[in-house]
PDB file of N, CA and C in Angstrom:
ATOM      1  N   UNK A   1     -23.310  -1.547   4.442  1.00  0.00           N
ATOM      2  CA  UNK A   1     -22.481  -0.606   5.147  1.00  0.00           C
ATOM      3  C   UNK A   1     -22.711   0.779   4.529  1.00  0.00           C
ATOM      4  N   UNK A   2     -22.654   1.310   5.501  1.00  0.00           N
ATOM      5  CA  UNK A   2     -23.033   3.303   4.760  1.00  0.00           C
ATOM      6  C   UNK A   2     -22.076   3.798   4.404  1.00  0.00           C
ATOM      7  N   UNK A   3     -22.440   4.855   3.878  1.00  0.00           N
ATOM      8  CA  UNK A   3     -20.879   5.143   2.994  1.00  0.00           C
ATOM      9  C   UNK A   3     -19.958   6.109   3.881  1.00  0.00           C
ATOM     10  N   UNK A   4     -20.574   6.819   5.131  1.00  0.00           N
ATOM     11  CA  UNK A   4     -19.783   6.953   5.787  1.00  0.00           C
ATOM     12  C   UNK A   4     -18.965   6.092   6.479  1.00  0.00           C
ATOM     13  N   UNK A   5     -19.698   5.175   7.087  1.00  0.00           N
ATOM     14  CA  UNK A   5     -18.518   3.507   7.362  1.00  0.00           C
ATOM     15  C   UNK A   5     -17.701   3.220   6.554  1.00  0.00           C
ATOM     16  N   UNK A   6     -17.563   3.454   5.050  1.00  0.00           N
ATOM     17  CA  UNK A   6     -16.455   3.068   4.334  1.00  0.00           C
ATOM     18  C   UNK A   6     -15.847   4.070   4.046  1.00  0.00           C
ATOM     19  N   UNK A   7     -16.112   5.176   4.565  1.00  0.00           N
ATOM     20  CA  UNK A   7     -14.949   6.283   4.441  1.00  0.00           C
ATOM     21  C   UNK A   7     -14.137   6.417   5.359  1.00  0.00           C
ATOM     22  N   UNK A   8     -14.615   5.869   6.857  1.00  0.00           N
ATOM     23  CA  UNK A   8     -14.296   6.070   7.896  1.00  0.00           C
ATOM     24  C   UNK A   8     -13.391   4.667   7.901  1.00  0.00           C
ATOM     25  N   UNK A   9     -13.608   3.341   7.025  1.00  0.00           N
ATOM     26  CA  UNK A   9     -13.025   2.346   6.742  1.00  0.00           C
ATOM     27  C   UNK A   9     -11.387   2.103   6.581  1.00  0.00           C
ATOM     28  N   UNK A  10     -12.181   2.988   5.307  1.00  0.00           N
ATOM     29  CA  UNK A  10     -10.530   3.848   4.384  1.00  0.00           C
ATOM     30  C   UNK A  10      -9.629   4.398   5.140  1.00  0.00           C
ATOM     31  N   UNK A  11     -10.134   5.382   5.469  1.00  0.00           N
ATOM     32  CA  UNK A  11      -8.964   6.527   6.684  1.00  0.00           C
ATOM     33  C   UNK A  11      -8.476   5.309   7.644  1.00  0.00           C
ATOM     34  N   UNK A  12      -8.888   4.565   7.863  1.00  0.00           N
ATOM     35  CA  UNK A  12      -8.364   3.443   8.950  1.00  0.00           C
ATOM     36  C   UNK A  12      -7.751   2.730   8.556  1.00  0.00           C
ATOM     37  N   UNK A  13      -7.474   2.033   7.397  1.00  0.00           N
ATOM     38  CA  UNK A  13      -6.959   1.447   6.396  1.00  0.00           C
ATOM     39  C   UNK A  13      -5.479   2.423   6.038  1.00  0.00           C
ATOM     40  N   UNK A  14      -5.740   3.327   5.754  1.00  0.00           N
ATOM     41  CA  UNK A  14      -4.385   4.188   5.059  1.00  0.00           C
ATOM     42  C   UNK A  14      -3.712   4.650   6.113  1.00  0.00           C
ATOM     43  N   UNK A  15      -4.488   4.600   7.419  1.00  0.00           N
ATOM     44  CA  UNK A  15      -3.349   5.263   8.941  1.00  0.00           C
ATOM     45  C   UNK A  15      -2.731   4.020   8.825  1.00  0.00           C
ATOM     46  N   UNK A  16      -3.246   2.761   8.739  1.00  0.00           N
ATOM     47  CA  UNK A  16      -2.262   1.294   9.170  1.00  0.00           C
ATOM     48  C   UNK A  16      -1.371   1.283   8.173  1.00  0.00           C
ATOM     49  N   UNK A  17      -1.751   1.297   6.603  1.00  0.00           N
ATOM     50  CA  UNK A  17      -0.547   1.354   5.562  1.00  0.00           C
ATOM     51  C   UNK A  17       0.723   2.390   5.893  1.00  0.00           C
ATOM     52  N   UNK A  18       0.243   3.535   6.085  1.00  0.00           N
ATOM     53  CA  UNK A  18       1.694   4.950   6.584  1.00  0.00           C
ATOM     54  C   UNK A  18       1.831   4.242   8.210  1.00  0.00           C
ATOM     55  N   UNK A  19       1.360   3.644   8.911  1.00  0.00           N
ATOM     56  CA  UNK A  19       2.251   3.261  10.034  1.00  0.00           C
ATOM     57  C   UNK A  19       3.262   1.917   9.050  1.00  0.00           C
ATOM     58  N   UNK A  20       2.723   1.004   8.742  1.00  0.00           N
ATOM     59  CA  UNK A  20       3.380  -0.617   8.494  1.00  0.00           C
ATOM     60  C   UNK A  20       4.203  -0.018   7.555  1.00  0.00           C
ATOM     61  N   UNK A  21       4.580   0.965   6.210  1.00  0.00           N
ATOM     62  CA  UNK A  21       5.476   1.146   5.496  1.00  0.00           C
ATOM     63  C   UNK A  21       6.854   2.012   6.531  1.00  0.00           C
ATOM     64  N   UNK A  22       6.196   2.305   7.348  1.00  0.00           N
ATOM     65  CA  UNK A  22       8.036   3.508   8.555  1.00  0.00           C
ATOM     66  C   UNK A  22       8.069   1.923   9.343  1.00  0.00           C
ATOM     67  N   UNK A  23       7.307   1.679   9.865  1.00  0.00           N
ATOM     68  CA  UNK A  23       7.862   0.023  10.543  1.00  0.00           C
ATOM     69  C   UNK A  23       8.772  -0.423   9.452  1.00  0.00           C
ATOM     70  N   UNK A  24       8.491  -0.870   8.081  1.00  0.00           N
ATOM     71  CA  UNK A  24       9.344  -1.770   7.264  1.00  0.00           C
ATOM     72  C   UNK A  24      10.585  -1.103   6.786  1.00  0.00           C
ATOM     73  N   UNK A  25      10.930   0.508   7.063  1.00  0.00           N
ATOM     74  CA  UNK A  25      11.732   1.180   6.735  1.00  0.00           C
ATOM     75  C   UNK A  25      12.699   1.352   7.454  1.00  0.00           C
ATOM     76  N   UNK A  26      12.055   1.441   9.171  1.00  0.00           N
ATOM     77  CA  UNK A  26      13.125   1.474   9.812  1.00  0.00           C
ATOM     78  C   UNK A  26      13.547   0.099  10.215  1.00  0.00           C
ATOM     79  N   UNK A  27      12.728  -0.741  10.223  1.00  0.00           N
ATOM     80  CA  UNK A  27      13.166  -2.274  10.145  1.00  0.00           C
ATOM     81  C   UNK A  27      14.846  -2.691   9.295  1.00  0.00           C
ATOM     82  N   UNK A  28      14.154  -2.424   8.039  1.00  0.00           N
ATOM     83  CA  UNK A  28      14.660  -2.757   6.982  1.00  0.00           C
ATOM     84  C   UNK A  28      16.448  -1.961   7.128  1.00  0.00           C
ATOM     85  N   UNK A  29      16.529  -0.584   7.896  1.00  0.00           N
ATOM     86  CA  UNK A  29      17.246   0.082   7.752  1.00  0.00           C
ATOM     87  C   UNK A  29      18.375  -0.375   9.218  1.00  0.00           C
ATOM     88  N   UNK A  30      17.265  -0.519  10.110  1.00  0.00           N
ATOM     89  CA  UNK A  30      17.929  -1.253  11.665  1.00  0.00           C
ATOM     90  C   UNK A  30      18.869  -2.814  11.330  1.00  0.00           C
ATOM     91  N   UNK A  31      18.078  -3.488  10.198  1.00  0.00           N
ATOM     92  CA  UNK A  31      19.213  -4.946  10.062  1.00  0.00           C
ATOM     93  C   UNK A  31      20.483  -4.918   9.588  1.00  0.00           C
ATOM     94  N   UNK A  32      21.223  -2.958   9.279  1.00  0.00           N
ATOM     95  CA  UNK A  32      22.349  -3.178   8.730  1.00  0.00           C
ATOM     96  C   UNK A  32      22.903  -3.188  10.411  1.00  0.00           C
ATOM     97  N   UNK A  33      22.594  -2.460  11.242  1.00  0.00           N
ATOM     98  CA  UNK A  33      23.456  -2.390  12.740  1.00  0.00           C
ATOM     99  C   UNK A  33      23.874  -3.495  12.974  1.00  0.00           C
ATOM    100  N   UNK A  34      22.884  -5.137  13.496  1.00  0.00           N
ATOM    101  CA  UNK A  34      24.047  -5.911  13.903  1.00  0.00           C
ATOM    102  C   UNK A  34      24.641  -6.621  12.668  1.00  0.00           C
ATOM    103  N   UNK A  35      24.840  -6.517  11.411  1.00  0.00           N
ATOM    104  CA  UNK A  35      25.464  -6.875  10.346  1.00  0.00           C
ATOM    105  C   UNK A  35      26.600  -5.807  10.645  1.00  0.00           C
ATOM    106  N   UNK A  36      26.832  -4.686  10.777  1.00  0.00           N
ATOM    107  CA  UNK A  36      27.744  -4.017  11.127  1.00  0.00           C
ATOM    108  C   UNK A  36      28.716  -4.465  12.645  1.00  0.00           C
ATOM    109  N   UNK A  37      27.712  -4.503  13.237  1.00  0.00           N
ATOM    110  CA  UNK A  37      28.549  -4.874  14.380  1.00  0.00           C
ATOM    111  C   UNK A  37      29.471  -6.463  14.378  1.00  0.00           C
ATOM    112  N   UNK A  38      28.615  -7.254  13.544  1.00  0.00           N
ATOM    113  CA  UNK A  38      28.956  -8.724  13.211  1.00  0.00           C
ATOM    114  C   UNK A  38      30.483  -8.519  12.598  1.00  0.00           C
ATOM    115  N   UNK A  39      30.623  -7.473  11.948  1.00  0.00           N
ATOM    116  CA  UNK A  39      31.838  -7.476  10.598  1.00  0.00           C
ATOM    117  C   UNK A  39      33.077  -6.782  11.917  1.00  0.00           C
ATOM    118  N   UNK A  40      32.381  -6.182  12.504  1.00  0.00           N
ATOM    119  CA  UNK A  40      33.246  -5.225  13.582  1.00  0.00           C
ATOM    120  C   UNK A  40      34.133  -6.505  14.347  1.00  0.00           C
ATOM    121  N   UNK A  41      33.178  -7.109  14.893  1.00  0.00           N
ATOM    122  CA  UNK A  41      33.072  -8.336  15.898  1.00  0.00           C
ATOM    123  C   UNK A  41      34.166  -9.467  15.893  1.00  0.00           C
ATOM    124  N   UNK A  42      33.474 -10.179  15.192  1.00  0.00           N
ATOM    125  CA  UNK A  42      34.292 -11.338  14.681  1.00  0.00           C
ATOM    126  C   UNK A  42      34.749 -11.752  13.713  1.00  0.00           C
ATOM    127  N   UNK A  43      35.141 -10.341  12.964  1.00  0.00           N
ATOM    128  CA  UNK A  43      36.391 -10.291  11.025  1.00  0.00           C
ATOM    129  C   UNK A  43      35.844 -11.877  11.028  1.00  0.00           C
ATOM    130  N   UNK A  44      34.368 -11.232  10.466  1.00  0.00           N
ATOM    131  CA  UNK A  44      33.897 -11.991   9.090  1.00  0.00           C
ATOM    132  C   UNK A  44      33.892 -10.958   7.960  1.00  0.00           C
ATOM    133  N   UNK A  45      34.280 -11.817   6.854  1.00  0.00           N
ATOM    134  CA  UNK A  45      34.905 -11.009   5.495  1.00  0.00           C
ATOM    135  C   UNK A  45      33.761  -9.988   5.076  1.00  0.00           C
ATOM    136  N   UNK A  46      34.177  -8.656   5.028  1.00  0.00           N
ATOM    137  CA  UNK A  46      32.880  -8.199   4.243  1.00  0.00           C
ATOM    138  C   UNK A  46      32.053  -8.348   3.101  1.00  0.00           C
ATOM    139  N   UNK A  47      32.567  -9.291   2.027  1.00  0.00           N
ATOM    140  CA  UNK A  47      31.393  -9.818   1.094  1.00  0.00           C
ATOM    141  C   UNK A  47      30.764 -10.815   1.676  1.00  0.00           C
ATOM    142  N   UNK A  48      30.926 -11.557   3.027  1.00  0.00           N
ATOM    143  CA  UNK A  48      30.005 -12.371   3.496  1.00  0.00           C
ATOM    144  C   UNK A  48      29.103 -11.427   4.509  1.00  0.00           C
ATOM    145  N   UNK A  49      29.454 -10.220   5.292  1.00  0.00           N
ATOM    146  CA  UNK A  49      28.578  -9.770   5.744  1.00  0.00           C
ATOM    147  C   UNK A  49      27.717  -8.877   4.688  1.00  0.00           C
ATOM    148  N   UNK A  50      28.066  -8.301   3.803  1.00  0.00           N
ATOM    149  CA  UNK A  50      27.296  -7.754   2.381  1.00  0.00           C
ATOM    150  C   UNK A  50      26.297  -8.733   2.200  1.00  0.00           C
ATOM    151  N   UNK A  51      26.573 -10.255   1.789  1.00  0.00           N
ATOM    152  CA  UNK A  51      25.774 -10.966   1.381  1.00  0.00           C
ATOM    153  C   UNK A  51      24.889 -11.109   2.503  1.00  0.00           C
ATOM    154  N   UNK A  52      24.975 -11.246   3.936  1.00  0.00           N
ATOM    155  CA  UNK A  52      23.878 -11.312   4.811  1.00  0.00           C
ATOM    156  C   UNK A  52      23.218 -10.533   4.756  1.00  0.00           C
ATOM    157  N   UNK A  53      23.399  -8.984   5.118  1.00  0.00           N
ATOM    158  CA  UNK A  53      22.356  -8.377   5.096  1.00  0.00           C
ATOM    159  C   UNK A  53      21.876  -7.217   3.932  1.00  0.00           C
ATOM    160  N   UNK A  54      22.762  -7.519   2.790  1.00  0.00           N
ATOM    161  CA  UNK A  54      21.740  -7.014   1.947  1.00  0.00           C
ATOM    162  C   UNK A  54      20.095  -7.349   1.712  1.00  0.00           C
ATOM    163  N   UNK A  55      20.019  -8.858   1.619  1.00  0.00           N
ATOM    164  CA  UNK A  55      18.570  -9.202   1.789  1.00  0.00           C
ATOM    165  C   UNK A  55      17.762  -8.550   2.673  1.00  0.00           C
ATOM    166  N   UNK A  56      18.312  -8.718   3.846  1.00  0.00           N
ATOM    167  CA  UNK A  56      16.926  -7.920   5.019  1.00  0.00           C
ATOM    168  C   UNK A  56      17.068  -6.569   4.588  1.00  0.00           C
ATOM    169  N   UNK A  57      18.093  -5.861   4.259  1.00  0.00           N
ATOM    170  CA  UNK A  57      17.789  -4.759   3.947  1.00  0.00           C
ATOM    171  C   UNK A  57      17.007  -4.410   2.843  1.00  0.00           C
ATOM    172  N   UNK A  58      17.207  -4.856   1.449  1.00  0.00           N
ATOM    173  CA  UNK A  58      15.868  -4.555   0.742  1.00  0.00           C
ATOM    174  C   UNK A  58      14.698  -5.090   1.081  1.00  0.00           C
ATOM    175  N   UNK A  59      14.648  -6.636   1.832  1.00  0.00           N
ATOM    176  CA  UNK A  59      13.322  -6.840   2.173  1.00  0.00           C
ATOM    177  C   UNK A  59      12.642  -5.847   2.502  1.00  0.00           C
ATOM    178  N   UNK A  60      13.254  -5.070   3.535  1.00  0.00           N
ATOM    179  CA  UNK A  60      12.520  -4.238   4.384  1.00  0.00           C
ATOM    180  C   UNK A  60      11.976  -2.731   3.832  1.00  0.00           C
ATOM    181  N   UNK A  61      13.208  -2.234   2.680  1.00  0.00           N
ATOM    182  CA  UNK A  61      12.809  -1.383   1.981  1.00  0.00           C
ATOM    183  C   UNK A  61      11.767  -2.002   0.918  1.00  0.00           C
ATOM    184  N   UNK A  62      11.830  -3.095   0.342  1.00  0.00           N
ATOM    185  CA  UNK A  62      10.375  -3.442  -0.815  1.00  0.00           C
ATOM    186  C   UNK A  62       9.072  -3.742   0.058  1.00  0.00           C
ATOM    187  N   UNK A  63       9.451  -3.640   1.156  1.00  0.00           N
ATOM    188  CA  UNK A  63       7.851  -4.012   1.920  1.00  0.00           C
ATOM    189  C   UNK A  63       7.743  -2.791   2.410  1.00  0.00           C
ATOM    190  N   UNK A  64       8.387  -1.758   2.655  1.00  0.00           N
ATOM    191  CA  UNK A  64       8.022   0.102   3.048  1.00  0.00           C
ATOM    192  C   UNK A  64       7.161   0.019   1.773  1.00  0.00           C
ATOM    193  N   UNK A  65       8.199   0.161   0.014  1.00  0.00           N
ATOM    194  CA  UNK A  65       7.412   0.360  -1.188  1.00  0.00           C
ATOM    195  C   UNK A  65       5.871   0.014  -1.329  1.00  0.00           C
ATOM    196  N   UNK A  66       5.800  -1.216  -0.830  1.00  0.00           N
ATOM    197  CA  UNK A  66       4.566  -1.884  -1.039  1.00  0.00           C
ATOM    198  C   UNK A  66       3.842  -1.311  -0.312  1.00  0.00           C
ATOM    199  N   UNK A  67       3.578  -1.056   1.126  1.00  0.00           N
ATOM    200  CA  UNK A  67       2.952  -0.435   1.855  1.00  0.00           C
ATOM    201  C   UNK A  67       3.193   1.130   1.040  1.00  0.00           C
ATOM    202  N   UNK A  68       4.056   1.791   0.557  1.00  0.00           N
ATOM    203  CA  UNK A  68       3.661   2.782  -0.134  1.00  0.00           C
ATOM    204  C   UNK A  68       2.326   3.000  -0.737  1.00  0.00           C
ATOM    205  N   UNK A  69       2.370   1.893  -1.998  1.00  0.00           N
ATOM    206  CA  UNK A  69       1.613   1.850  -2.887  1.00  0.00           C
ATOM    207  C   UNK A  69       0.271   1.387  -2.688  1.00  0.00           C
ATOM    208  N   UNK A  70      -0.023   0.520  -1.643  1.00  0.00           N
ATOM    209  CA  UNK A  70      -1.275   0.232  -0.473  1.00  0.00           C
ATOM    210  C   UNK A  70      -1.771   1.587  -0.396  1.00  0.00           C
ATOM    211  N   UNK A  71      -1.148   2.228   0.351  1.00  0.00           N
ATOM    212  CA  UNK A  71      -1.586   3.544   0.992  1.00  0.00           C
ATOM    213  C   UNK A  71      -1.878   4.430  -0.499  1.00  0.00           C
ATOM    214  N   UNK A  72      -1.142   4.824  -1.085  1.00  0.00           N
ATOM    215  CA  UNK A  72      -1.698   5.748  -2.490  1.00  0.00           C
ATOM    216  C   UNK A  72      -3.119   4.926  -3.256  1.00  0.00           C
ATOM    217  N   UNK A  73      -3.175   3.296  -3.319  1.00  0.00           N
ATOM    218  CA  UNK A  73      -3.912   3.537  -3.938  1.00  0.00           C
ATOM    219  C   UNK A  73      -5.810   3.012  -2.840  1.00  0.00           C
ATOM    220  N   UNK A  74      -5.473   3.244  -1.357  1.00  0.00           N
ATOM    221  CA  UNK A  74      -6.319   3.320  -0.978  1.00  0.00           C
ATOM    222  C   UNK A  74      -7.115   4.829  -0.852  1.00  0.00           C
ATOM    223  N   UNK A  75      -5.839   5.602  -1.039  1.00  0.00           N
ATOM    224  CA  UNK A  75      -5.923   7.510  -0.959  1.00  0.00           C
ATOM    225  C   UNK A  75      -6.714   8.037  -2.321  1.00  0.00           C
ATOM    226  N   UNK A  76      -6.460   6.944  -3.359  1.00  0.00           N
ATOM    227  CA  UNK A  76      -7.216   7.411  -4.454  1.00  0.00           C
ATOM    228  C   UNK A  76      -8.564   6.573  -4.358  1.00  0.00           C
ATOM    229  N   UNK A  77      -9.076   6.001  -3.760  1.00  0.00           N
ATOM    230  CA  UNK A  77     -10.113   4.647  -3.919  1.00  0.00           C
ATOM    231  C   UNK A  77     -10.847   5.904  -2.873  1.00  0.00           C
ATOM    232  N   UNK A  78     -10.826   6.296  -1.925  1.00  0.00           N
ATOM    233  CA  UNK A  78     -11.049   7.360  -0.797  1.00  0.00           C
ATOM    234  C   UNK A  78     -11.589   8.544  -1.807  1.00  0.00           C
ATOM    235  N   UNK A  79     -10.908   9.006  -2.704  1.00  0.00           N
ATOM    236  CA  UNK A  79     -11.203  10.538  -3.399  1.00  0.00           C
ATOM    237  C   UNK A  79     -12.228  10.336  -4.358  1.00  0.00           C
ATOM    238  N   UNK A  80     -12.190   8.819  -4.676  1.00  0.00           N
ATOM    239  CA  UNK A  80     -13.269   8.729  -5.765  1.00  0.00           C
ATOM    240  C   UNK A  80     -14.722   8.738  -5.335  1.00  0.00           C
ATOM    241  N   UNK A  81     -14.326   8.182  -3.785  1.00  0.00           N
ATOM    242  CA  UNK A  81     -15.675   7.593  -3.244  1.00  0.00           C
ATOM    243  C   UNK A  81     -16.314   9.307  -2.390  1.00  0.00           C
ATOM    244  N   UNK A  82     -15.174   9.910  -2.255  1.00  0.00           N
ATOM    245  CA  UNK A  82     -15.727  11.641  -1.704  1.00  0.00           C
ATOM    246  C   UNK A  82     -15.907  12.381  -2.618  1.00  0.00           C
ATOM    247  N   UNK A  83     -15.865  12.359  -3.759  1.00  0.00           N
ATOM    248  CA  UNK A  83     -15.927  12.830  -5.296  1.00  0.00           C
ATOM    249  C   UNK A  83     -16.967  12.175  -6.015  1.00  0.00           C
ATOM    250  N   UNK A  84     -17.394  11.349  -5.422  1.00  0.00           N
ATOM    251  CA  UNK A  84     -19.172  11.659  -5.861  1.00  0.00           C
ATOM    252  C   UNK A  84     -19.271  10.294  -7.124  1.00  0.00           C
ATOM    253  N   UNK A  85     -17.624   9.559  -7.276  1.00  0.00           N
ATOM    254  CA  UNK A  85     -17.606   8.682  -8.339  1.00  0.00           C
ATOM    255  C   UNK A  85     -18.272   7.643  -8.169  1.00  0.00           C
ATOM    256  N   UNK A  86     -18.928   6.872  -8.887  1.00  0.00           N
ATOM    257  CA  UNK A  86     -19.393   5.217  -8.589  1.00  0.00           C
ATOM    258  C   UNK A  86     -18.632   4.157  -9.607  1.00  0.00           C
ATOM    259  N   UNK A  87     -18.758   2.612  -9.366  1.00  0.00           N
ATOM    260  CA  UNK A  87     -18.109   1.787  -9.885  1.00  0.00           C
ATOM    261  C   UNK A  87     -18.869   0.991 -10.411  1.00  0.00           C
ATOM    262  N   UNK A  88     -19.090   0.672 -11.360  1.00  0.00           N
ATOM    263  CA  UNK A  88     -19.515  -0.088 -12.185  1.00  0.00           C
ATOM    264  C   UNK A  88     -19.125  -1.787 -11.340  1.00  0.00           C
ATOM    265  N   UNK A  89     -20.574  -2.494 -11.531  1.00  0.00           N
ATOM    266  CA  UNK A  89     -20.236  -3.577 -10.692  1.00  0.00           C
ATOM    267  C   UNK A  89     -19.583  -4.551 -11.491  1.00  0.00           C
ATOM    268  N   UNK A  90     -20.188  -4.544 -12.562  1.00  0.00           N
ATOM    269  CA  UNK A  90     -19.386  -5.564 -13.914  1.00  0.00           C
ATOM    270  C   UNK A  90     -18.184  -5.550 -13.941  1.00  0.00           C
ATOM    271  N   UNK A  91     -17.696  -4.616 -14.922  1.00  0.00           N
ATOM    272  CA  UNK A  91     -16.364  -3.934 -15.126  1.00  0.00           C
ATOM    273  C   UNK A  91     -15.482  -3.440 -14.228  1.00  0.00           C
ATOM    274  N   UNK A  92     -15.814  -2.367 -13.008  1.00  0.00           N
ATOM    275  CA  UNK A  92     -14.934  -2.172 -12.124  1.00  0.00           C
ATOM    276  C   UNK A  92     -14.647  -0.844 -12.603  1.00  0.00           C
ATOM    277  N   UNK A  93     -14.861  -0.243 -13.407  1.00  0.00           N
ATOM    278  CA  UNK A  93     -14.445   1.374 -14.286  1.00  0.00           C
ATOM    279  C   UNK A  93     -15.390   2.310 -13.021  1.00  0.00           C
ATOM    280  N   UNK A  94     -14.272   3.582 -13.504  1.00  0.00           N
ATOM    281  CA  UNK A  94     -15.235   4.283 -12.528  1.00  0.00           C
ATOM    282  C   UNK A  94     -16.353   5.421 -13.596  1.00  0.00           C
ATOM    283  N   UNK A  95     -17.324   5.649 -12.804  1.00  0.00           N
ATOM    284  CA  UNK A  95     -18.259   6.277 -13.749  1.00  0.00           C
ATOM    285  C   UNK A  95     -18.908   7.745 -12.643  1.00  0.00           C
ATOM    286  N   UNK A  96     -18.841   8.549 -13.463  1.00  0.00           N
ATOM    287  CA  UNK A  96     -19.432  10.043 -13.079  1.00  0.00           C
ATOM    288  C   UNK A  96     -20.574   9.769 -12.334  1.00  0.00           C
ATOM    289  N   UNK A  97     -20.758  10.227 -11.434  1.00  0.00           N
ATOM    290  CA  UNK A  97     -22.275  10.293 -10.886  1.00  0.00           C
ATOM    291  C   UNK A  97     -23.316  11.068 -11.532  1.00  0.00           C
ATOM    292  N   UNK A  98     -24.251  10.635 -11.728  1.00  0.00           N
ATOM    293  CA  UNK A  98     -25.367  10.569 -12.986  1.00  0.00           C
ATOM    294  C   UNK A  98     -26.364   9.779 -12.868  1.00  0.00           C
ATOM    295  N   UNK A  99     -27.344  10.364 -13.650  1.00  0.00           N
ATOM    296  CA  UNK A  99     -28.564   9.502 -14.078  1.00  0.00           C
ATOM    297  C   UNK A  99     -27.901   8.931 -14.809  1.00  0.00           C
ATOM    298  N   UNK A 100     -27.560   7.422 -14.748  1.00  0.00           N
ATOM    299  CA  UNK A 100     -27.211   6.873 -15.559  1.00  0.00           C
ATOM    300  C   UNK A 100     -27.978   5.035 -15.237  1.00  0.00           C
ATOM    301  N   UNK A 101     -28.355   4.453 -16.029  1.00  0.00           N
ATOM    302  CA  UNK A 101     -28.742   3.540 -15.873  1.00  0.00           C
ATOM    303  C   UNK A 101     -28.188   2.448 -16.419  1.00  0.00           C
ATOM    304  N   UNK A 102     -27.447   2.394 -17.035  1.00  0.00           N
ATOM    305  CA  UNK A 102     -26.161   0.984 -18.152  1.00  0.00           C
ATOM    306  C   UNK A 102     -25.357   2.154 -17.842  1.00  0.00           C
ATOM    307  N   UNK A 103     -23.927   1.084 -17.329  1.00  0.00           N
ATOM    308  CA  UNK A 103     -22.486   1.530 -17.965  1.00  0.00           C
ATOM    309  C   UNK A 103     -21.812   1.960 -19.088  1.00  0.00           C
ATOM    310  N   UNK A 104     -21.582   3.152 -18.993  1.00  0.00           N
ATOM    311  CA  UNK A 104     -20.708   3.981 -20.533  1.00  0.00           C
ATOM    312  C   UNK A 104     -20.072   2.574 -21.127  1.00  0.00           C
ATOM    313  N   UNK A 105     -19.636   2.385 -20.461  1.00  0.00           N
ATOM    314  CA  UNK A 105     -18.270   1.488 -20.959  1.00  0.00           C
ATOM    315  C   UNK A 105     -18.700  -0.339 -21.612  1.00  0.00           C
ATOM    316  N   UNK A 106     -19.460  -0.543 -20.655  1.00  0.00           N
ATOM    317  CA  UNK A 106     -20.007  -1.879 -20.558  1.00  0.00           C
ATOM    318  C   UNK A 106     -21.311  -2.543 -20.792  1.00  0.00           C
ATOM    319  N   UNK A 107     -21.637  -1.624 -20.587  1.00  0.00           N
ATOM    320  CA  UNK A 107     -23.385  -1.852 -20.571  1.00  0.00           C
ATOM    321  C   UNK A 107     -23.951  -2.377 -20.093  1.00  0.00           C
ATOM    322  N   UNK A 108     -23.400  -2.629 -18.653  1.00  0.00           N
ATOM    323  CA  UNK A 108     -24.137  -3.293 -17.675  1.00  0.00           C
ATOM    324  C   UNK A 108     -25.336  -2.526 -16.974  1.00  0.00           C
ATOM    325  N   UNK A 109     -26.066  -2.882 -16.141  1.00  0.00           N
ATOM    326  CA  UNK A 109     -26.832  -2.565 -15.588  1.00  0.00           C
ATOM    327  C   UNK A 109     -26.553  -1.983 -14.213  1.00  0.00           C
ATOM    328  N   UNK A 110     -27.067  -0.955 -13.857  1.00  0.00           N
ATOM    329  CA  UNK A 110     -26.184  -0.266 -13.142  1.00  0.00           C
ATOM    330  C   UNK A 110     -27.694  -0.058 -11.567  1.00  0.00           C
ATOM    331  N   UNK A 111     -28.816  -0.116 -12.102  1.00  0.00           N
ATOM    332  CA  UNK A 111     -29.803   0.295 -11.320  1.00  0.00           C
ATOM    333  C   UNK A 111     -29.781  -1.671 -10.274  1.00  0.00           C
ATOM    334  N   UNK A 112     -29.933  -1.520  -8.738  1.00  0.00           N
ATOM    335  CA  UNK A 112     -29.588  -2.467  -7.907  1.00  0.00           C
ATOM    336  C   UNK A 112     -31.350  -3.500  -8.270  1.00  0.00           C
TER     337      UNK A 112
END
């Protein structure tokens, strides 16, 4: 794959992470309504409606987070790869672009 295909990869990748983290936010934020309306409804006690939907509600906020952190660290995986960085296939470290033939770090072999 060319490295424009995996840049063009990326950007496609990080539009789906910033869409799926506002899905899990407003998700997450929409399951207090019919928990609200439930307590309104039919006086069920509010530590039993607390206990229902607190869960969906952080579910939904720790799966926005996660999709946060998807997205940042595909945004940095993106800057390294437009910044001229390469990865060491051994190790996984990133390394300056260079004549370089062994890894700083590792000493692997770096020429394909």
């Amino acid at each position: 794959m060319s490295n424009e295909a995996k840049i063009a990869l990326l950007q496609l990748r990080i539009r789906e992470a910033n869409r799926d983290k506002w899905i899990a936010y407003v998700l997450g934020c929409a399951s207090l309504l019919p928990i609200a309306l439930l307590y309104q409804s039919y006086d069920v006690p509010y530590e039993m409606v607390f206990l229902i939907g607190l869960p969906f509600f952080i579910g939904g906020i720790g799966t926005g987070q996660y999709y946060r952190y998807q997205k940042h660290r595909l945004m940095k995986k993106l800057e390294r790869m437009t910044k001229g960085y390469t990865e060491c296939p051994k190790c996984r470290k990133e390394i300056p672009s260079g004549d370089y033939k062994y890894c700083p770090l590792c000493s692997a072999s770096l020429e394909s």
